[in-house]
PDB file of N, CA and C in Angstrom:
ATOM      1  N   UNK A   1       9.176  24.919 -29.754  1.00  0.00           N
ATOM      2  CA  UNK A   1       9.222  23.497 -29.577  1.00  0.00           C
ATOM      3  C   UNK A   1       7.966  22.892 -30.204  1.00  0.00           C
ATOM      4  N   UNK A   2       8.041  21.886 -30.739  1.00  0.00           N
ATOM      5  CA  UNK A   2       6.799  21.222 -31.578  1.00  0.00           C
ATOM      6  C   UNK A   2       6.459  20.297 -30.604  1.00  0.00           C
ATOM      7  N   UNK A   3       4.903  20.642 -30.952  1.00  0.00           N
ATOM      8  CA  UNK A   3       4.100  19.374 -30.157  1.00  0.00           C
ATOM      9  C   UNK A   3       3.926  17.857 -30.850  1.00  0.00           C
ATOM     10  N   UNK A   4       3.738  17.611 -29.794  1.00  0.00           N
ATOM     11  CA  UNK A   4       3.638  15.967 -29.909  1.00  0.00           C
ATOM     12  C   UNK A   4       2.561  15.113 -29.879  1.00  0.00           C
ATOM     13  N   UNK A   5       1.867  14.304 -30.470  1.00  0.00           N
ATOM     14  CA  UNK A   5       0.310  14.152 -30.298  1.00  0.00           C
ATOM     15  C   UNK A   5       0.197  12.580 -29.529  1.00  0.00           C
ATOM     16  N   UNK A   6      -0.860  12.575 -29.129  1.00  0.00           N
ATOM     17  CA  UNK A   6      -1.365  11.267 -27.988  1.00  0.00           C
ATOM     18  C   UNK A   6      -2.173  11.357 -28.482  1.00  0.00           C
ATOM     19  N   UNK A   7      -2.583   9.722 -28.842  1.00  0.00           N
ATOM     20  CA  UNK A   7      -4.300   9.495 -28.834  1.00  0.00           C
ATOM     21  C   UNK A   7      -4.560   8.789 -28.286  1.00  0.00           C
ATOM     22  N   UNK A   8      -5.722   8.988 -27.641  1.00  0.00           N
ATOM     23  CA  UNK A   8      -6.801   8.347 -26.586  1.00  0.00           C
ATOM     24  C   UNK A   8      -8.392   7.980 -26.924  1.00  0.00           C
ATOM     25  N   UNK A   9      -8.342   6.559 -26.554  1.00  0.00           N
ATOM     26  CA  UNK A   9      -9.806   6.071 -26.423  1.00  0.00           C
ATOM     27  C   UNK A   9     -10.203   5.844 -25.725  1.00  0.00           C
ATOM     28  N   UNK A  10     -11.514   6.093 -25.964  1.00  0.00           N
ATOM     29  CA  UNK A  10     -12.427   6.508 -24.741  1.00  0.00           C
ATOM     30  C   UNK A  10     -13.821   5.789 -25.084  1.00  0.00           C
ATOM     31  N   UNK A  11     -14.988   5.527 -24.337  1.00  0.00           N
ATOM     32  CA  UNK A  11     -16.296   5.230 -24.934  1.00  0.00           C
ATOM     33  C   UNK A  11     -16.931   6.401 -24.921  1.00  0.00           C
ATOM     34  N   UNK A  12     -18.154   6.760 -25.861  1.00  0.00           N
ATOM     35  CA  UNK A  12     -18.731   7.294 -26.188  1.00  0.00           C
ATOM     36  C   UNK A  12     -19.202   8.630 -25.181  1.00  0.00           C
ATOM     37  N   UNK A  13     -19.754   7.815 -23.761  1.00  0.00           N
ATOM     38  CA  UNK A  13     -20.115   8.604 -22.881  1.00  0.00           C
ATOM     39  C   UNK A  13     -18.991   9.322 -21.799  1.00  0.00           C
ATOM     40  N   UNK A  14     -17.797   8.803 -22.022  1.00  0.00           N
ATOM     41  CA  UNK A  14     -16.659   9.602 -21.454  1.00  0.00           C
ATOM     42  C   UNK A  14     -16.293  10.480 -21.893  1.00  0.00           C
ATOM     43  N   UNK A  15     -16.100   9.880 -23.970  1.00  0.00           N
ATOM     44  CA  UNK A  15     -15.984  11.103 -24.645  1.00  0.00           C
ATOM     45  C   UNK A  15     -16.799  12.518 -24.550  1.00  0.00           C
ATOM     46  N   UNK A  16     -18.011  12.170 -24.246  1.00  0.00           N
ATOM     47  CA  UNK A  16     -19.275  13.463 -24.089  1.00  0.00           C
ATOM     48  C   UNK A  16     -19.286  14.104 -22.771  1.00  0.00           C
ATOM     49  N   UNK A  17     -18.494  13.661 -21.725  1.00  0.00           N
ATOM     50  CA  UNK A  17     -18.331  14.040 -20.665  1.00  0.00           C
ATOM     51  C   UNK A  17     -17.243  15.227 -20.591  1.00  0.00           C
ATOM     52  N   UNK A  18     -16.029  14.663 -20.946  1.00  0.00           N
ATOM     53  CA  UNK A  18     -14.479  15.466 -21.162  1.00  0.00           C
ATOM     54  C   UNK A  18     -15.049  16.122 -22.140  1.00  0.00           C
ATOM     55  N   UNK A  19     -15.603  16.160 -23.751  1.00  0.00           N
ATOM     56  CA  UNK A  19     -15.684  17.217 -24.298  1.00  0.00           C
ATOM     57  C   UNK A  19     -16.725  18.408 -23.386  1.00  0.00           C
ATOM     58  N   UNK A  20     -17.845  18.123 -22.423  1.00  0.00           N
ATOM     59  CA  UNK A  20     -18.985  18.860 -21.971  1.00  0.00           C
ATOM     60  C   UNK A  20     -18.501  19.688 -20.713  1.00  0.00           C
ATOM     61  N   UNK A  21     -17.035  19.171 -20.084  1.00  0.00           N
ATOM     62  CA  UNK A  21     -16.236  19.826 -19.230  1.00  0.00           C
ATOM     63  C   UNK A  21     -15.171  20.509 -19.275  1.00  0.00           C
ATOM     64  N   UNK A  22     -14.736  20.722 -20.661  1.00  0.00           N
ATOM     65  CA  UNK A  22     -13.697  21.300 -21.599  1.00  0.00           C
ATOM     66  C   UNK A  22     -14.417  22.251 -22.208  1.00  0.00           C
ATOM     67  N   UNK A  23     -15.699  21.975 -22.425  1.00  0.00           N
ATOM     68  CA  UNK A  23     -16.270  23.438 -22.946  1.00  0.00           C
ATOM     69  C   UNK A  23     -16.777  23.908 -21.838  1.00  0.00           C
ATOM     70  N   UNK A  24     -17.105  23.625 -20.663  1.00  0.00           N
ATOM     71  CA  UNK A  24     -17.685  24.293 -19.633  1.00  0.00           C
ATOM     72  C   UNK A  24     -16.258  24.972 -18.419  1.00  0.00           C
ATOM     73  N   UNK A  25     -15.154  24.993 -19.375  1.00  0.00           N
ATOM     74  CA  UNK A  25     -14.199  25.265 -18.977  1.00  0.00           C
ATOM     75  C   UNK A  25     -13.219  26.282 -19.853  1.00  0.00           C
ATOM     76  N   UNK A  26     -13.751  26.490 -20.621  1.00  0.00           N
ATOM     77  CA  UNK A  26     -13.455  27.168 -21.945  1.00  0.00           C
ATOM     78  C   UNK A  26     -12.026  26.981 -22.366  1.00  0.00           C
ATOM     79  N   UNK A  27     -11.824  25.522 -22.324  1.00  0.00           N
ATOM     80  CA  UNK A  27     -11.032  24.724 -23.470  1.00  0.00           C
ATOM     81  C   UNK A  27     -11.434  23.920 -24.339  1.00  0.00           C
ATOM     82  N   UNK A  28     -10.252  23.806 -25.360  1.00  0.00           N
ATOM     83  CA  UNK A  28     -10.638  22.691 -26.247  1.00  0.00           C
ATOM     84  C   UNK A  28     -10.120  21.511 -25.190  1.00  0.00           C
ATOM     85  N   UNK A  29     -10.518  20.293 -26.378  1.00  0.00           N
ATOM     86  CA  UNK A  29     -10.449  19.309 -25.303  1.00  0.00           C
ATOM     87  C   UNK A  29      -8.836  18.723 -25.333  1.00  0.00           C
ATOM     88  N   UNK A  30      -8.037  18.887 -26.200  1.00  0.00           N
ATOM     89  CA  UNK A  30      -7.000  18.876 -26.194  1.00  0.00           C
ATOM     90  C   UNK A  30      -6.168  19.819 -24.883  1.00  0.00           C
ATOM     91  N   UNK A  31      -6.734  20.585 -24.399  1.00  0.00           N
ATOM     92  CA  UNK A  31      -6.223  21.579 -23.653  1.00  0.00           C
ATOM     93  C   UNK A  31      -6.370  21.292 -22.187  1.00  0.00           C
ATOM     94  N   UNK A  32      -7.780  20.641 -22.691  1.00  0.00           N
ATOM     95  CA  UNK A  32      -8.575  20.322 -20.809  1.00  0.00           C
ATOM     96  C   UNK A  32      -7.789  18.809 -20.692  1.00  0.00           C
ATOM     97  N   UNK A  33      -7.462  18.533 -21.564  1.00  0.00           N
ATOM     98  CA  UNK A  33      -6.571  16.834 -21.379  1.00  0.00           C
ATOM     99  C   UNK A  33      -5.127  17.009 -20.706  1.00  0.00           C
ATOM    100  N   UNK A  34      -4.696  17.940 -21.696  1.00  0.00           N
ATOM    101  CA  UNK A  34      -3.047  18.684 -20.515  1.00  0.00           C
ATOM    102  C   UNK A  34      -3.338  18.704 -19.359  1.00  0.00           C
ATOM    103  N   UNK A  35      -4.428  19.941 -19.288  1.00  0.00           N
ATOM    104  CA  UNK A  35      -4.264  20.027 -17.615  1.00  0.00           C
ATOM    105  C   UNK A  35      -4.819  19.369 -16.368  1.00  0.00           C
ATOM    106  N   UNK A  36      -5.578  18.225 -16.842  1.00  0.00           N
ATOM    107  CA  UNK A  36      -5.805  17.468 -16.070  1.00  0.00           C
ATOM    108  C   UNK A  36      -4.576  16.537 -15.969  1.00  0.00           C
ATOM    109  N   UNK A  37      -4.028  16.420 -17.303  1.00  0.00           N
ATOM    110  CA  UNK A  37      -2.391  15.525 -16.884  1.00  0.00           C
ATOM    111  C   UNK A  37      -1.745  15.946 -16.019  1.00  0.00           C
ATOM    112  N   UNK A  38      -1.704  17.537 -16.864  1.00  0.00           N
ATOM    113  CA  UNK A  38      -0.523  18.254 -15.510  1.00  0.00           C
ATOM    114  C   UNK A  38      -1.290  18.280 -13.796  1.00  0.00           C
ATOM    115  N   UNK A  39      -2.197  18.463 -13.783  1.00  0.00           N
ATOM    116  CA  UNK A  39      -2.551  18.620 -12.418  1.00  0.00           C
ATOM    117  C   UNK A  39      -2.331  16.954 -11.402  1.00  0.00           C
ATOM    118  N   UNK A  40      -2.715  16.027 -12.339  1.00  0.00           N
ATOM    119  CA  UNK A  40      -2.452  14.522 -12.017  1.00  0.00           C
ATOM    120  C   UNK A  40      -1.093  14.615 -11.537  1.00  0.00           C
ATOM    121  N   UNK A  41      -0.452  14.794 -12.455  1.00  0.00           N
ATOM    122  CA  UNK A  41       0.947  14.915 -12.256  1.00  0.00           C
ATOM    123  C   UNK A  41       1.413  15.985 -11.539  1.00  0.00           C
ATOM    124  N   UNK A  42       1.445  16.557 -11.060  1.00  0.00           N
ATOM    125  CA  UNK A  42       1.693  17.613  -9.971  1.00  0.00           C
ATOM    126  C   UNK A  42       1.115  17.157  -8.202  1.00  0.00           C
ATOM    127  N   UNK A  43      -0.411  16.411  -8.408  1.00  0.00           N
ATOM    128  CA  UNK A  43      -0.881  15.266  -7.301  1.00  0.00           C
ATOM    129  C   UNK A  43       0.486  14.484  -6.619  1.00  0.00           C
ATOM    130  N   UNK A  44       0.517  13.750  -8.184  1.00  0.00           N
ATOM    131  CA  UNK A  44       1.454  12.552  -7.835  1.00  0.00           C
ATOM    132  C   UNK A  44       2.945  12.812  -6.995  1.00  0.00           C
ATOM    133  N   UNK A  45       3.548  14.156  -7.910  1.00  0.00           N
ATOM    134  CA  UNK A  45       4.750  14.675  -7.527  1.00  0.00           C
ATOM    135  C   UNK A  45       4.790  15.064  -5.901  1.00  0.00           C
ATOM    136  N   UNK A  46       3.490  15.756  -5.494  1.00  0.00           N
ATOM    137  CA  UNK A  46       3.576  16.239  -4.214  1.00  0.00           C
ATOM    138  C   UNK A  46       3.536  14.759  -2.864  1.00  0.00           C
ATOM    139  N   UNK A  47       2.238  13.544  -3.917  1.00  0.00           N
ATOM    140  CA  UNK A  47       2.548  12.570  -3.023  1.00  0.00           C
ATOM    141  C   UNK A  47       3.913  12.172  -2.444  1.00  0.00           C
ATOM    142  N   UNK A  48       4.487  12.124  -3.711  1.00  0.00           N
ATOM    143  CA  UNK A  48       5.815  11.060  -3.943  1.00  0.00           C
ATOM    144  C   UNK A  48       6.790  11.674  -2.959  1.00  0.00           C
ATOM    145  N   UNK A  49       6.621  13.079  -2.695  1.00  0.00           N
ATOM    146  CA  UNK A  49       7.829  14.217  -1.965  1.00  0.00           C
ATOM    147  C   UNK A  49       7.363  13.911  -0.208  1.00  0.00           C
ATOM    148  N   UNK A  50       5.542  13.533   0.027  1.00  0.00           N
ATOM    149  CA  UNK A  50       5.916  13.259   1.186  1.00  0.00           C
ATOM    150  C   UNK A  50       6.418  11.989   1.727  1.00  0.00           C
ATOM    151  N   UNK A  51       6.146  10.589   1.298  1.00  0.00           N
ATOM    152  CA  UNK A  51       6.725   9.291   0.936  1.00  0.00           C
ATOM    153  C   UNK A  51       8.119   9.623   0.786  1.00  0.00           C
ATOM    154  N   UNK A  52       8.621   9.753   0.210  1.00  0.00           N
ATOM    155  CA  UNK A  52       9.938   9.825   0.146  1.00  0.00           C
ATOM    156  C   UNK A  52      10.372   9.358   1.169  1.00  0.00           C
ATOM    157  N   UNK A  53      10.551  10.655   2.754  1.00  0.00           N
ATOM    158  CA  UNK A  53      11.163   9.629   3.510  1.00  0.00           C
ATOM    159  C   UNK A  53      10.913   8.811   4.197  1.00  0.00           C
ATOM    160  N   UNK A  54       9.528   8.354   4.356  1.00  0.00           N
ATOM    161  CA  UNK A  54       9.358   7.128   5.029  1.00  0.00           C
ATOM    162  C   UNK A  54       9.559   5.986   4.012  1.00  0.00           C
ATOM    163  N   UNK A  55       9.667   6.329   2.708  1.00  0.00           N
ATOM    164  CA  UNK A  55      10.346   5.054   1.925  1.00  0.00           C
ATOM    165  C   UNK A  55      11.720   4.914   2.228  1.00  0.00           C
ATOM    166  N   UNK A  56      12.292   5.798   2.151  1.00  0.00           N
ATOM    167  CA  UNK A  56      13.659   5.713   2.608  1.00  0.00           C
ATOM    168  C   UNK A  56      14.173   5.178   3.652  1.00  0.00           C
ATOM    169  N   UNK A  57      13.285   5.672   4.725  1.00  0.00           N
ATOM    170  CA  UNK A  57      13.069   4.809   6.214  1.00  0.00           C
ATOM    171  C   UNK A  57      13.218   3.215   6.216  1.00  0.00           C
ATOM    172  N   UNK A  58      11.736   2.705   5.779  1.00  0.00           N
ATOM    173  CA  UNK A  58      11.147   2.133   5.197  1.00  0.00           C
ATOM    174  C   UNK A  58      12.909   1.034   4.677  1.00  0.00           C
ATOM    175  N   UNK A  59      13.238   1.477   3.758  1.00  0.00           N
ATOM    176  CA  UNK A  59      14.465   0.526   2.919  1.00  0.00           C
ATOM    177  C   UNK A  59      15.016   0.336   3.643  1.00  0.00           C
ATOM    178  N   UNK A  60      15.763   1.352   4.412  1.00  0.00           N
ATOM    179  CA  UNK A  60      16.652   1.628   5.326  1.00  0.00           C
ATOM    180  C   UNK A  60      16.907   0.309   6.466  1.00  0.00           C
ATOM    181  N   UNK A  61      15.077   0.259   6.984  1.00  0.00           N
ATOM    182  CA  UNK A  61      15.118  -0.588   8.562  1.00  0.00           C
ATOM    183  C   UNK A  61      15.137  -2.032   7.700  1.00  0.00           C
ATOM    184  N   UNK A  62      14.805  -2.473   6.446  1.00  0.00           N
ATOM    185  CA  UNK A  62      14.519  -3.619   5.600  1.00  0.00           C
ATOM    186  C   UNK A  62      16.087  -3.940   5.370  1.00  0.00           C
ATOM    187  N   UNK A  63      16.980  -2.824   5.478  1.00  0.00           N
ATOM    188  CA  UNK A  63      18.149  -3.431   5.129  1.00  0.00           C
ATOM    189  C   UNK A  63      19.043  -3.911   6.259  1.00  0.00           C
ATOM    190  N   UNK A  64      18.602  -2.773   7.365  1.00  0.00           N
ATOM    191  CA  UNK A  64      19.424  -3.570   8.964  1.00  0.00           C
ATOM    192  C   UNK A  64      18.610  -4.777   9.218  1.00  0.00           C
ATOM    193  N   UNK A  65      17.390  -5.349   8.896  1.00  0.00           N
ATOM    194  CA  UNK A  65      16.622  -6.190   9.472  1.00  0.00           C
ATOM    195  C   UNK A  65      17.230  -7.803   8.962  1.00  0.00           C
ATOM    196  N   UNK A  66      18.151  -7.859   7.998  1.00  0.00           N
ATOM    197  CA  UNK A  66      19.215  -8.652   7.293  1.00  0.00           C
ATOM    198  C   UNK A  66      20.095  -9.340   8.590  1.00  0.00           C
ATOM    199  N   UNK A  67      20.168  -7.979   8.905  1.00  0.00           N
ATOM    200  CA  UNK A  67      21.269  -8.979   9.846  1.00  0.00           C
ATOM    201  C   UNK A  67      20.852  -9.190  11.254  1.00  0.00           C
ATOM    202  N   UNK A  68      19.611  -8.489  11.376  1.00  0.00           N
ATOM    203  CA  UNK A  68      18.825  -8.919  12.998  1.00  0.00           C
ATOM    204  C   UNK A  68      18.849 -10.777  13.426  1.00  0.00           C
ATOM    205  N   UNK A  69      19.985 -11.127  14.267  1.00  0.00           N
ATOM    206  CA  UNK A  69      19.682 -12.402  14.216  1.00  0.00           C
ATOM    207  C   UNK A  69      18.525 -13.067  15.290  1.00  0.00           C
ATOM    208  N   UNK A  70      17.316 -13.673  14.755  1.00  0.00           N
ATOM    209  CA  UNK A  70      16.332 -14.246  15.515  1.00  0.00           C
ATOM    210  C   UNK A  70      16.770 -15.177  16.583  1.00  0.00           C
ATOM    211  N   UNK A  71      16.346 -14.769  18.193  1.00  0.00           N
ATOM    212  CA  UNK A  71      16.469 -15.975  19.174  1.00  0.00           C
ATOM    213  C   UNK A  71      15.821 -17.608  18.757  1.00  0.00           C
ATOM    214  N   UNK A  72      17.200 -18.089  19.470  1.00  0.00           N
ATOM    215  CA  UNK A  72      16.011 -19.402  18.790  1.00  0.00           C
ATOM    216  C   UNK A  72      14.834 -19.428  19.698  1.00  0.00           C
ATOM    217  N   UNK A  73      14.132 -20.760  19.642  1.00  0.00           N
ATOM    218  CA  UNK A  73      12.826 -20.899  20.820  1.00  0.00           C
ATOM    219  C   UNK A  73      13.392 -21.668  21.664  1.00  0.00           C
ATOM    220  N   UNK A  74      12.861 -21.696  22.757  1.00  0.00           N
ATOM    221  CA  UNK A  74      13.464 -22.638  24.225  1.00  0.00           C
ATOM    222  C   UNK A  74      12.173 -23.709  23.675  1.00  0.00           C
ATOM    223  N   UNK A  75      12.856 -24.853  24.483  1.00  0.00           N
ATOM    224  CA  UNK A  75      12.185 -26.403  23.966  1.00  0.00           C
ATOM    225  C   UNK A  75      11.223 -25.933  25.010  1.00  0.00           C
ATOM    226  N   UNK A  76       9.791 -26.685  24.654  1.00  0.00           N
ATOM    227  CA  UNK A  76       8.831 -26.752  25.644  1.00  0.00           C
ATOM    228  C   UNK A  76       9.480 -27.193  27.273  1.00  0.00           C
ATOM    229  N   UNK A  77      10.200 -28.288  27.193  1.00  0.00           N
ATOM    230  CA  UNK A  77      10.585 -28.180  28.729  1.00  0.00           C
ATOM    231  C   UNK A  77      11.213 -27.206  29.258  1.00  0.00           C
ATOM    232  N   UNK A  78      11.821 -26.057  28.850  1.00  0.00           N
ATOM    233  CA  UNK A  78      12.524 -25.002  28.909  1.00  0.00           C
ATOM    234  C   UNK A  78      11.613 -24.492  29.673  1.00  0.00           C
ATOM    235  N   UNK A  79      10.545 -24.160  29.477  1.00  0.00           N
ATOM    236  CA  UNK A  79       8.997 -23.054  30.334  1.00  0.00           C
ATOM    237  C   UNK A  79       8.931 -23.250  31.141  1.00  0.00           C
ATOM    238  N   UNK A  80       8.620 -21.962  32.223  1.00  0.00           N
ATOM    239  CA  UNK A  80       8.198 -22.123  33.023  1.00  0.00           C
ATOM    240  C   UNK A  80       6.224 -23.114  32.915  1.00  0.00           C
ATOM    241  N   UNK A  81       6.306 -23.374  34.252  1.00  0.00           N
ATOM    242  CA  UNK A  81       5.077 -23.524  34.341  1.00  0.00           C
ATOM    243  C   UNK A  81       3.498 -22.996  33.706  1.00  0.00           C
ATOM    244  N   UNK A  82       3.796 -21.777  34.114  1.00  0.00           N
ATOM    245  CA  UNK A  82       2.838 -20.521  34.018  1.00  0.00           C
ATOM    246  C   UNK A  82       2.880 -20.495  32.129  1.00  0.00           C
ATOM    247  N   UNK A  83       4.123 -20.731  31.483  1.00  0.00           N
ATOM    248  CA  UNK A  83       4.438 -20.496  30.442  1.00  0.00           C
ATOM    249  C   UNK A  83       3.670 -21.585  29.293  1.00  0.00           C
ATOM    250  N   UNK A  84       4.335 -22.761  30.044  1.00  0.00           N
ATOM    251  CA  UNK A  84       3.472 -24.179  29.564  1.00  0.00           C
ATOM    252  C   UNK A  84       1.983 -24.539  29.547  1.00  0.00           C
ATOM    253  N   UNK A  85       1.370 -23.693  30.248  1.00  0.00           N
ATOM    254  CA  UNK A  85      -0.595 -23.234  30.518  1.00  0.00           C
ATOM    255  C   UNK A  85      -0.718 -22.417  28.920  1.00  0.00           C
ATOM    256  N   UNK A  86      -0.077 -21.270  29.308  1.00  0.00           N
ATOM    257  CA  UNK A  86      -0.217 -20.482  28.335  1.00  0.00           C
ATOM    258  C   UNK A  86       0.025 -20.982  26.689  1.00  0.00           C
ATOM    259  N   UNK A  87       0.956 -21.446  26.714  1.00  0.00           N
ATOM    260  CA  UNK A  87       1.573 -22.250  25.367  1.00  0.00           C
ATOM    261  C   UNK A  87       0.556 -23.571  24.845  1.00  0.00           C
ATOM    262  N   UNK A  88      -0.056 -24.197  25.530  1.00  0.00           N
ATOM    263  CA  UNK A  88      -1.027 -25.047  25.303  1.00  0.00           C
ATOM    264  C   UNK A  88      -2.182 -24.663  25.122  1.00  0.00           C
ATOM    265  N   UNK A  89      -2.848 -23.449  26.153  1.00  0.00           N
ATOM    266  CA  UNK A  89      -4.326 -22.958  25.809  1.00  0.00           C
ATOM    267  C   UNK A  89      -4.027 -22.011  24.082  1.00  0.00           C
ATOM    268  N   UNK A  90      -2.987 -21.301  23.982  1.00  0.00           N
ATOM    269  CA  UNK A  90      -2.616 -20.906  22.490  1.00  0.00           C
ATOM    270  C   UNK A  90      -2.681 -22.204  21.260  1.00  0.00           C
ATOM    271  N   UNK A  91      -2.192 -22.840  21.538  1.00  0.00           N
ATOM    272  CA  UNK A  91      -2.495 -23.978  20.774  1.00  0.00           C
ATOM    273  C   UNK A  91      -3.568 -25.095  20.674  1.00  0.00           C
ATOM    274  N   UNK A  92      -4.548 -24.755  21.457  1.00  0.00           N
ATOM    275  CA  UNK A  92      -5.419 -25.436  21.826  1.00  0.00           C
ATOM    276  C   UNK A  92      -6.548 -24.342  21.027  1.00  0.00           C
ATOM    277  N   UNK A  93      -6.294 -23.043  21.395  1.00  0.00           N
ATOM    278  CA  UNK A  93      -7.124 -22.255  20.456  1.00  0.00           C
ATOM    279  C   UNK A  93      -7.128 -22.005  18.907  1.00  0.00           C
ATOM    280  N   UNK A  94      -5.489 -21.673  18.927  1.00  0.00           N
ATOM    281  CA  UNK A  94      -5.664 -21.710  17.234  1.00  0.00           C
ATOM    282  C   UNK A  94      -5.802 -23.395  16.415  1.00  0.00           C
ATOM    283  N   UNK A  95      -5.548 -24.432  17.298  1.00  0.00           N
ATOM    284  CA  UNK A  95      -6.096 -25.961  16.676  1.00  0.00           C
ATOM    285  C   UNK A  95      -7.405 -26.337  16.685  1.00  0.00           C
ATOM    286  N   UNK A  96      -8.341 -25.233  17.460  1.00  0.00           N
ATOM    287  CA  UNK A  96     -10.078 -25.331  17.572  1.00  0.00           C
ATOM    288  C   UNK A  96     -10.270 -26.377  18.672  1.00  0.00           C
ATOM    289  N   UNK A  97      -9.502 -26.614  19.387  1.00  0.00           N
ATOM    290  CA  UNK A  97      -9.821 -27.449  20.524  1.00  0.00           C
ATOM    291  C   UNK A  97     -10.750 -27.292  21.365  1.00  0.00           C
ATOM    292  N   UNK A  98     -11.483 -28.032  22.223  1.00  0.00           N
ATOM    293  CA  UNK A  98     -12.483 -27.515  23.073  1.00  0.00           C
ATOM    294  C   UNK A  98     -11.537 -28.084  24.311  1.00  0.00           C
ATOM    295  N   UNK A  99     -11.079 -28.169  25.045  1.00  0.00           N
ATOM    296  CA  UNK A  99     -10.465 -28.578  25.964  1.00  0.00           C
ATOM    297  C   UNK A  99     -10.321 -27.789  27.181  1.00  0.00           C
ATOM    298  N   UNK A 100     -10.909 -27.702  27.657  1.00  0.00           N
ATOM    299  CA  UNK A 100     -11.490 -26.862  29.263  1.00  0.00           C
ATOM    300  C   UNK A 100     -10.542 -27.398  30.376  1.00  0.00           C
ATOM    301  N   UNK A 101      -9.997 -29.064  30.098  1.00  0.00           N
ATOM    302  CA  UNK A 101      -9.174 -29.308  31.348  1.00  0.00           C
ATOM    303  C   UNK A 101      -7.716 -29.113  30.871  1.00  0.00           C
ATOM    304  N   UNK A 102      -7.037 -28.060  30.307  1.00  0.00           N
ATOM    305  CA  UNK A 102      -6.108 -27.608  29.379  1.00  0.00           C
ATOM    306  C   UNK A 102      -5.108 -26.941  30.579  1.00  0.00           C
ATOM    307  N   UNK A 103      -4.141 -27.689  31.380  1.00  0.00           N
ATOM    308  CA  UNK A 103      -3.381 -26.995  32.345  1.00  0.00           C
ATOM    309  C   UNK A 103      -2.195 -27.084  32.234  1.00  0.00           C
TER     310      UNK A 103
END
């Protein structure tokens, strides 16, 4: 099978790096470039295999969640009491209110 060529640029001091770790590896640098692909790629492959099924999951609950139909909200007079404290000091906090007599 015939090879196929890629070229890559690089700056100066990357270039002197990959060639200084390709010879300290006793490849050319064409060689030490494969196998850092292949090893990248072999990374990636093993990521992708554990993902898998929580992507799948993942789609899965995104696609029942289509038809989850949301309750509506009960009108403020709907609340209880206890409910109507609560519902006002929430809104009183996220509006930056200072309001201490908030019941």
């Amino acid at each position: 099978m015939a090879n196929t060529r890629f070229s890559i640029s690089t700056d100066p001091q990357v270039h002197a790096a990959i060639k200084a770790h390709a010879d300290a590896a006793g490849l050319d640098v064409s060689g030490y470039m494969i196998a850092a692909a292949v090893a990248q790629m072999a990374a990636d492959d093993a990521t992708a295999a554990i993902f898998a099924p929580l992507d799948a999951d993942n789609a899965m609950a995104l696609e029942e969640s289509v038809a989850v139909e949301t309750p509506g909200l009960p009108a403020f007079e709907d609340l209880t009491a206890e409910e109507k404290v609560l519902a006002r000091r929430v809104l009183s906090a996220a509006l930056g209110s200072d309001q201490s007599d908030v019941a």
